[in-house]
N, C-alpha and C. Protein backbone atom coordinates (compact mmCIF):
# COMPACT_ATOMS: atom_id res chain seq x y z
N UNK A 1 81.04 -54.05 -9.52
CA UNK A 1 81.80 -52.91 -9.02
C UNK A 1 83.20 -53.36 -8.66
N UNK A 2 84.03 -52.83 -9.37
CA UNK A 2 85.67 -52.79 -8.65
C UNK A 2 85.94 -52.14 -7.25
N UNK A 3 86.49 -52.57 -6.92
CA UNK A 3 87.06 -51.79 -5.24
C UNK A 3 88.64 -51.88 -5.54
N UNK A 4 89.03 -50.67 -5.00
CA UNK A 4 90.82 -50.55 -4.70
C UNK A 4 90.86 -49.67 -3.15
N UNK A 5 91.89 -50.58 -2.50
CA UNK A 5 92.40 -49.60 -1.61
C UNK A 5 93.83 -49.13 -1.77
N UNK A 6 93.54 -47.64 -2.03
CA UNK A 6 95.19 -47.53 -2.20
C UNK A 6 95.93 -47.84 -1.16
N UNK A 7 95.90 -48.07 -0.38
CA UNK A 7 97.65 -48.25 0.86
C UNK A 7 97.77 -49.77 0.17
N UNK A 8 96.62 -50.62 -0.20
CA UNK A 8 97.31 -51.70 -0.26
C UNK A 8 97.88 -52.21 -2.03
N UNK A 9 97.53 -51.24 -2.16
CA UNK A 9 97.96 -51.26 -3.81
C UNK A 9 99.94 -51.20 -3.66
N UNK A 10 100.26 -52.39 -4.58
CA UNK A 10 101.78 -51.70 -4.72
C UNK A 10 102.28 -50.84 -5.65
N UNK A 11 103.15 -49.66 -4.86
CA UNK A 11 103.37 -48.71 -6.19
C UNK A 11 104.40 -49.10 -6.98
N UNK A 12 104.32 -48.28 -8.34
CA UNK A 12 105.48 -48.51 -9.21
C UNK A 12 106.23 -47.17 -9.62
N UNK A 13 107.03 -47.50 -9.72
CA UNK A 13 108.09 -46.75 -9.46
C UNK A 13 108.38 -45.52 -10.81
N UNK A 14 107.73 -44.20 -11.41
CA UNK A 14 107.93 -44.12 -12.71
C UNK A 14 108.94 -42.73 -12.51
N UNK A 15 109.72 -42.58 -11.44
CA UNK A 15 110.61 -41.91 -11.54
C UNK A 15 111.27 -41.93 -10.42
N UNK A 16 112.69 -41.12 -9.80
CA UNK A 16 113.34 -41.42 -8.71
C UNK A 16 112.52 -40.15 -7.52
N UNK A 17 112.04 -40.96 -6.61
CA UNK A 17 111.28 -40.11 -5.70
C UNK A 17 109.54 -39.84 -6.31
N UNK A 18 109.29 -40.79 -7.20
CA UNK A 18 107.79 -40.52 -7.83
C UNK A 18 107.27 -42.29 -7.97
N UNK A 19 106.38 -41.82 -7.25
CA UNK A 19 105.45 -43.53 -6.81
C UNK A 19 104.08 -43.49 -7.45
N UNK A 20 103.65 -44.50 -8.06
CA UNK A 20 102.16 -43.93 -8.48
C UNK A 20 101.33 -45.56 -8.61
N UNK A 21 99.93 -45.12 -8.32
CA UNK A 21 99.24 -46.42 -8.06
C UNK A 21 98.47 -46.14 -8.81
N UNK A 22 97.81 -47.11 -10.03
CA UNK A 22 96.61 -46.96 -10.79
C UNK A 22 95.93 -47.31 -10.85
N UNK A 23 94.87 -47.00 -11.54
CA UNK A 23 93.04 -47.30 -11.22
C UNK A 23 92.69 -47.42 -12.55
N UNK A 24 92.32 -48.35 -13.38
CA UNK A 24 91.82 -48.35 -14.30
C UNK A 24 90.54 -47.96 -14.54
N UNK A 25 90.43 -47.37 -15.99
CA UNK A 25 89.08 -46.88 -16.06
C UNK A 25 88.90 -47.46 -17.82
N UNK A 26 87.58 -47.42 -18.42
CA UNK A 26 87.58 -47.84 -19.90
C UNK A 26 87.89 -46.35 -20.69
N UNK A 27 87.23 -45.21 -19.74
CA UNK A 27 86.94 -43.72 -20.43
C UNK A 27 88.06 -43.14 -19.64
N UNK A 28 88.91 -43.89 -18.84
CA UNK A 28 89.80 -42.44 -17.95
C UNK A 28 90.51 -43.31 -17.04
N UNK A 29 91.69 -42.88 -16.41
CA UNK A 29 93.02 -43.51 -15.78
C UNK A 29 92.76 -42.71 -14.99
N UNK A 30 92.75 -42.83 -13.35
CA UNK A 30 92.53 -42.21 -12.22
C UNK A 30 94.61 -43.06 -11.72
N UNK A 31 95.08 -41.73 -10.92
CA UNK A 31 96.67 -42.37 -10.57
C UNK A 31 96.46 -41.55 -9.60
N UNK A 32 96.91 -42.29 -8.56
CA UNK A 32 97.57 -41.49 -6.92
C UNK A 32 99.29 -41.93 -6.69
N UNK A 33 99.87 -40.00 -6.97
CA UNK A 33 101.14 -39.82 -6.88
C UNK A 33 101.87 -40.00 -5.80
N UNK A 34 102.56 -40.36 -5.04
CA UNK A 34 103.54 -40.55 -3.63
C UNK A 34 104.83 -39.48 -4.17
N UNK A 35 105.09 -38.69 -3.57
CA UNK A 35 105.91 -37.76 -4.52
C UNK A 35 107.11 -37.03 -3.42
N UNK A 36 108.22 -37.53 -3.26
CA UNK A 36 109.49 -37.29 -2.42
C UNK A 36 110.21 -35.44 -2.39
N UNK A 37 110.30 -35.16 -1.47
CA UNK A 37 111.42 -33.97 -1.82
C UNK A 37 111.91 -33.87 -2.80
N UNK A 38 112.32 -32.83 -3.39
CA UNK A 38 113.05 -32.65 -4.56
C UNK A 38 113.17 -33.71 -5.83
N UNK A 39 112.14 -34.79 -6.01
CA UNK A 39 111.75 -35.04 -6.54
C UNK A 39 111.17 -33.72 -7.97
N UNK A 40 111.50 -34.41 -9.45
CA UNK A 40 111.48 -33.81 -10.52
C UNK A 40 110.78 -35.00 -11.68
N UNK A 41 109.82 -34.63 -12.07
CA UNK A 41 108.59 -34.88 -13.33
C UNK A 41 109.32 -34.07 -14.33
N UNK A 42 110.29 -34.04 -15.41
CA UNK A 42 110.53 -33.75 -16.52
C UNK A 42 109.72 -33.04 -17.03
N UNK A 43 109.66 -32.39 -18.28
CA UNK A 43 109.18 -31.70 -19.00
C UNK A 43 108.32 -32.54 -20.17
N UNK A 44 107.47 -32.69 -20.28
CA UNK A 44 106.82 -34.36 -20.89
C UNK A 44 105.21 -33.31 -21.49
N UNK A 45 105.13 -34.28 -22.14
CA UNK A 45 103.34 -33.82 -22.83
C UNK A 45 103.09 -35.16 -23.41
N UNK A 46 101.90 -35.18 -23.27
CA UNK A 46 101.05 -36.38 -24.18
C UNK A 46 99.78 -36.18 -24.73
N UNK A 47 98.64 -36.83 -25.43
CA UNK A 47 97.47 -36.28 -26.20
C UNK A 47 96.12 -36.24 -24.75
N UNK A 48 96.80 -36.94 -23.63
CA UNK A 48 95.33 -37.29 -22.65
C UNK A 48 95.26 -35.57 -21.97
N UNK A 49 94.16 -35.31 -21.67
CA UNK A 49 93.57 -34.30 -20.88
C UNK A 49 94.26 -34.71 -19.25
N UNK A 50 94.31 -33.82 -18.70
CA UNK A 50 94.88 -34.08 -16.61
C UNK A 50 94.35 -32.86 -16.35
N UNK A 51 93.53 -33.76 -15.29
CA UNK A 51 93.16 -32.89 -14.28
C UNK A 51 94.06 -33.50 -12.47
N UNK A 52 94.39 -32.51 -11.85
CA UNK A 52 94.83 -32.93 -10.47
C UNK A 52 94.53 -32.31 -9.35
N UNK A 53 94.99 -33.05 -8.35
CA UNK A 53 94.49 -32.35 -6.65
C UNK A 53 95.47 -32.45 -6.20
N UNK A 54 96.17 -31.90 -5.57
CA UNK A 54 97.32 -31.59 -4.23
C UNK A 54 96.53 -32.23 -3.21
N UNK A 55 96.82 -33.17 -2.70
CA UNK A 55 95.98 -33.44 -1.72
C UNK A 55 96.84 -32.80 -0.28
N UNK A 56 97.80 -33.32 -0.09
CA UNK A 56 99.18 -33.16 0.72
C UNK A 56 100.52 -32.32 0.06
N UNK A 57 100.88 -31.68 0.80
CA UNK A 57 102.09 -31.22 0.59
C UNK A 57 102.37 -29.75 -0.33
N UNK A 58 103.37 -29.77 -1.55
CA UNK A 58 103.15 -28.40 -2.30
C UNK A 58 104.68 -28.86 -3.22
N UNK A 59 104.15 -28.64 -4.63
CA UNK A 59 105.06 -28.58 -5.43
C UNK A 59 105.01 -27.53 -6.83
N UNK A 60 106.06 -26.78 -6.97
CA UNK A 60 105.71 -26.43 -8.74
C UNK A 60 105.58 -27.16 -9.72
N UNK A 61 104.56 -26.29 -10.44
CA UNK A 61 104.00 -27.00 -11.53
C UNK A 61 103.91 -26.26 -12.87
N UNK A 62 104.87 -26.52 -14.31
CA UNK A 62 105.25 -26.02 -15.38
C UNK A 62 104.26 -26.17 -16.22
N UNK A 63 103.54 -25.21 -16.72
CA UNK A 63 102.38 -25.62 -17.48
C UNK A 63 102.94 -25.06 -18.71
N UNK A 64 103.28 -25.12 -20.44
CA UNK A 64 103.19 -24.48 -20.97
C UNK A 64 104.06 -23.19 -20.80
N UNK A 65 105.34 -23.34 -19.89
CA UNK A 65 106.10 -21.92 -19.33
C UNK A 65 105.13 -21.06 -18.60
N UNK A 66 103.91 -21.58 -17.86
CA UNK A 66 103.50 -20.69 -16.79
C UNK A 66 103.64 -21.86 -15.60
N UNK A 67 104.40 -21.21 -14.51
CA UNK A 67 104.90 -22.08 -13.41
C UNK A 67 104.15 -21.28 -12.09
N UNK A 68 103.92 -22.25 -11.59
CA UNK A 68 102.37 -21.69 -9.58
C UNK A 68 102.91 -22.76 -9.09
N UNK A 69 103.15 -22.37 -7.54
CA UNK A 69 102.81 -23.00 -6.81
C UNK A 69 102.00 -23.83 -6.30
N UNK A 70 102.08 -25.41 -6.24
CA UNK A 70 100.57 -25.81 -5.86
C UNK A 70 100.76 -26.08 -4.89
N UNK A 71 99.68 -26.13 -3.70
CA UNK A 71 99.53 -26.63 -2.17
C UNK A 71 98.32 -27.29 -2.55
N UNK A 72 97.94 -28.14 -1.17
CA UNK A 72 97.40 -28.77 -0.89
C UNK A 72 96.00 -28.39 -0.68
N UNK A 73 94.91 -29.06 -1.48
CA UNK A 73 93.48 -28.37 -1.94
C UNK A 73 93.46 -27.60 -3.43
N UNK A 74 94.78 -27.38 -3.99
CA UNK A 74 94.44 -26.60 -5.29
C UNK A 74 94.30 -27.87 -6.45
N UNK A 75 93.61 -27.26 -7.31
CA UNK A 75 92.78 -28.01 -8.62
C UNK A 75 93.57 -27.66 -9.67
N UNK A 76 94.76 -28.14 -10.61
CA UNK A 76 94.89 -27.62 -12.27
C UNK A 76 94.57 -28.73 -13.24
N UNK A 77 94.67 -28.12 -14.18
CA UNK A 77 94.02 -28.46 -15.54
C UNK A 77 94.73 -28.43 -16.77
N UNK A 78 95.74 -29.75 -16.68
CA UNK A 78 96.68 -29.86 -18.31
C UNK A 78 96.01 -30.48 -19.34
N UNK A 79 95.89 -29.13 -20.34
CA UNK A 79 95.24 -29.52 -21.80
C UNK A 79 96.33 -30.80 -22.32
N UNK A 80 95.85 -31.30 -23.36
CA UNK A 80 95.78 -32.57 -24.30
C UNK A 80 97.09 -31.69 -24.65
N UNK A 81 98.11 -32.10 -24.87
CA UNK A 81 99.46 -31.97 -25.35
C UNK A 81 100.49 -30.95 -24.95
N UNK A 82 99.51 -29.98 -24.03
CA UNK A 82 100.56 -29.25 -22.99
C UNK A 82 101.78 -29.78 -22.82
N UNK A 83 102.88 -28.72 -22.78
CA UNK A 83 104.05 -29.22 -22.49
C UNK A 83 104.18 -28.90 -20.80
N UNK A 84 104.29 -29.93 -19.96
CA UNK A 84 104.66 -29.93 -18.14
C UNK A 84 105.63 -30.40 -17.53
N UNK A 85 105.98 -30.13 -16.32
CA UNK A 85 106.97 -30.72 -15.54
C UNK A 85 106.45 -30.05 -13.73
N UNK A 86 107.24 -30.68 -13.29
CA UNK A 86 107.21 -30.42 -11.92
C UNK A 86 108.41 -30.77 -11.38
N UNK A 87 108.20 -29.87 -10.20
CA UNK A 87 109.32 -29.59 -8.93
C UNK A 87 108.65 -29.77 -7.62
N UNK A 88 109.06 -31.01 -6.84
CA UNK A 88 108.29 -31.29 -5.43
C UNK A 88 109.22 -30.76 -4.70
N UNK A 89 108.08 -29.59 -3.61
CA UNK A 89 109.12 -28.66 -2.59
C UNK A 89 109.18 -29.57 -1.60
N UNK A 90 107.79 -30.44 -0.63
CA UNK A 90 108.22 -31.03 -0.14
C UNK A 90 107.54 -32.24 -0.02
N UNK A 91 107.10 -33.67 0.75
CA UNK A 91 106.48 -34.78 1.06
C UNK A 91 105.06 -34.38 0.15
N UNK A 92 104.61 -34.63 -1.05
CA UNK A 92 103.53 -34.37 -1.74
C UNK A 92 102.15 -35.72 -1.97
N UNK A 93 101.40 -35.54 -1.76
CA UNK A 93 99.98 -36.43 -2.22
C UNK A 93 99.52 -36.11 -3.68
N UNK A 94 99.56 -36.64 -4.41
CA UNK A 94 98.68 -35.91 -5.69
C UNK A 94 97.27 -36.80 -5.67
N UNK A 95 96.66 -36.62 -6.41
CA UNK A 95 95.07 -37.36 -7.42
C UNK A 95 95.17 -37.01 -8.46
N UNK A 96 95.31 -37.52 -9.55
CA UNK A 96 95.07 -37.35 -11.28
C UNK A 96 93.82 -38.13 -11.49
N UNK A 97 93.30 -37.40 -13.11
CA UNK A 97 92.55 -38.01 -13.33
C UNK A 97 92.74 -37.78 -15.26
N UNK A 98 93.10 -38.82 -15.94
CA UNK A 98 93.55 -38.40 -16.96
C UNK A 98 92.23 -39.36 -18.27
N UNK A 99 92.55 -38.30 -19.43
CA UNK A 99 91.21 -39.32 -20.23
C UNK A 99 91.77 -38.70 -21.57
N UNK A 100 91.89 -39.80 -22.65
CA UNK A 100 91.18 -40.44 -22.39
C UNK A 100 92.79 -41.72 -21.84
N UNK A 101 92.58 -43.14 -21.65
CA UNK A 101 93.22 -43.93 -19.91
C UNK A 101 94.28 -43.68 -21.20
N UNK A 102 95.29 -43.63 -19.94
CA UNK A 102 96.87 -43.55 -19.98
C UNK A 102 97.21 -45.18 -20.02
N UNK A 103 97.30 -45.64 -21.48
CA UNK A 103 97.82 -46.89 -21.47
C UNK A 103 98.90 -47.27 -20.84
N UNK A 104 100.20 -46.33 -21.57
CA UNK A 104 101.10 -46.68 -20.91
C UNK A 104 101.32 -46.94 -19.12
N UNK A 105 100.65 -46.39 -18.59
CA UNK A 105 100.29 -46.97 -17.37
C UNK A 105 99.87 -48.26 -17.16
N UNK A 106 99.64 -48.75 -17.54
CA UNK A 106 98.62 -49.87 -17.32
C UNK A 106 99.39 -50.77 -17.86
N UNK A 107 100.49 -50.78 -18.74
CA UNK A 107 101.10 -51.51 -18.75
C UNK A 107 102.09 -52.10 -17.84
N UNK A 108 102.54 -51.20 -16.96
CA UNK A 108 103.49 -51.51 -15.88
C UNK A 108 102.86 -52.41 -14.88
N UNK A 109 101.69 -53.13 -15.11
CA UNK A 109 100.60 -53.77 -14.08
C UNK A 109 101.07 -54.88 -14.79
N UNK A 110 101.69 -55.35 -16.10
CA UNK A 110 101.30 -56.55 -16.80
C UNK A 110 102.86 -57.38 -15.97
């Protein structure tokens, strides 16, 4: 069994005001977001499935040109090549869980 604690994980840095710690998986990339005010996630798509949690805080979220509010406790669901972005309103927590694993992640560990 692997163990991680995130606080003691160091984050890396994959945008200005966007922190993210990863969890490797063989079937799936689990990432916990640290996510700043006005902080901005581009407009980006890739082939992996995302699922996420707001754990903390509340930011918009661009799915495909349908944009919601997320707070803290809500669940969405970006299909395999969706086009997304986000807008952090304020101090945000995320949980992802993406599959199949987000290599490029995992490279920033090497």
């Amino acid at each position: 069994m692997n163990h991680y604690t995130i606080k003691k994980m160091g984050p890396k840095i994959l945008a200005k005001g966007v922190k993210i710690r990863v969890i490797p998986g063989k079937k799936m990339t689990v990432v916990f977001f640290n996510l700043d005010p006005g902080a901005v996630v581009p407009g980006h798509s890739h082939p992996h499935e995302q699922i996420g949690t707001v754990l903390k805080g509340s930011l918009e979220l661009t799915v495909d040109n349908e944009t919601r509010t997320m707070k803290a406790g809500d669940v969405y669901h970006i299909p395999s090549n969706s086009v997304h972005s986000g807008k952090v309103i304020d101090e945000t927590e995320v949980y992802e869980v993406f599959c199949p694993p987000r290599e490029d992640y995992l490279t920033m560990y090497e």
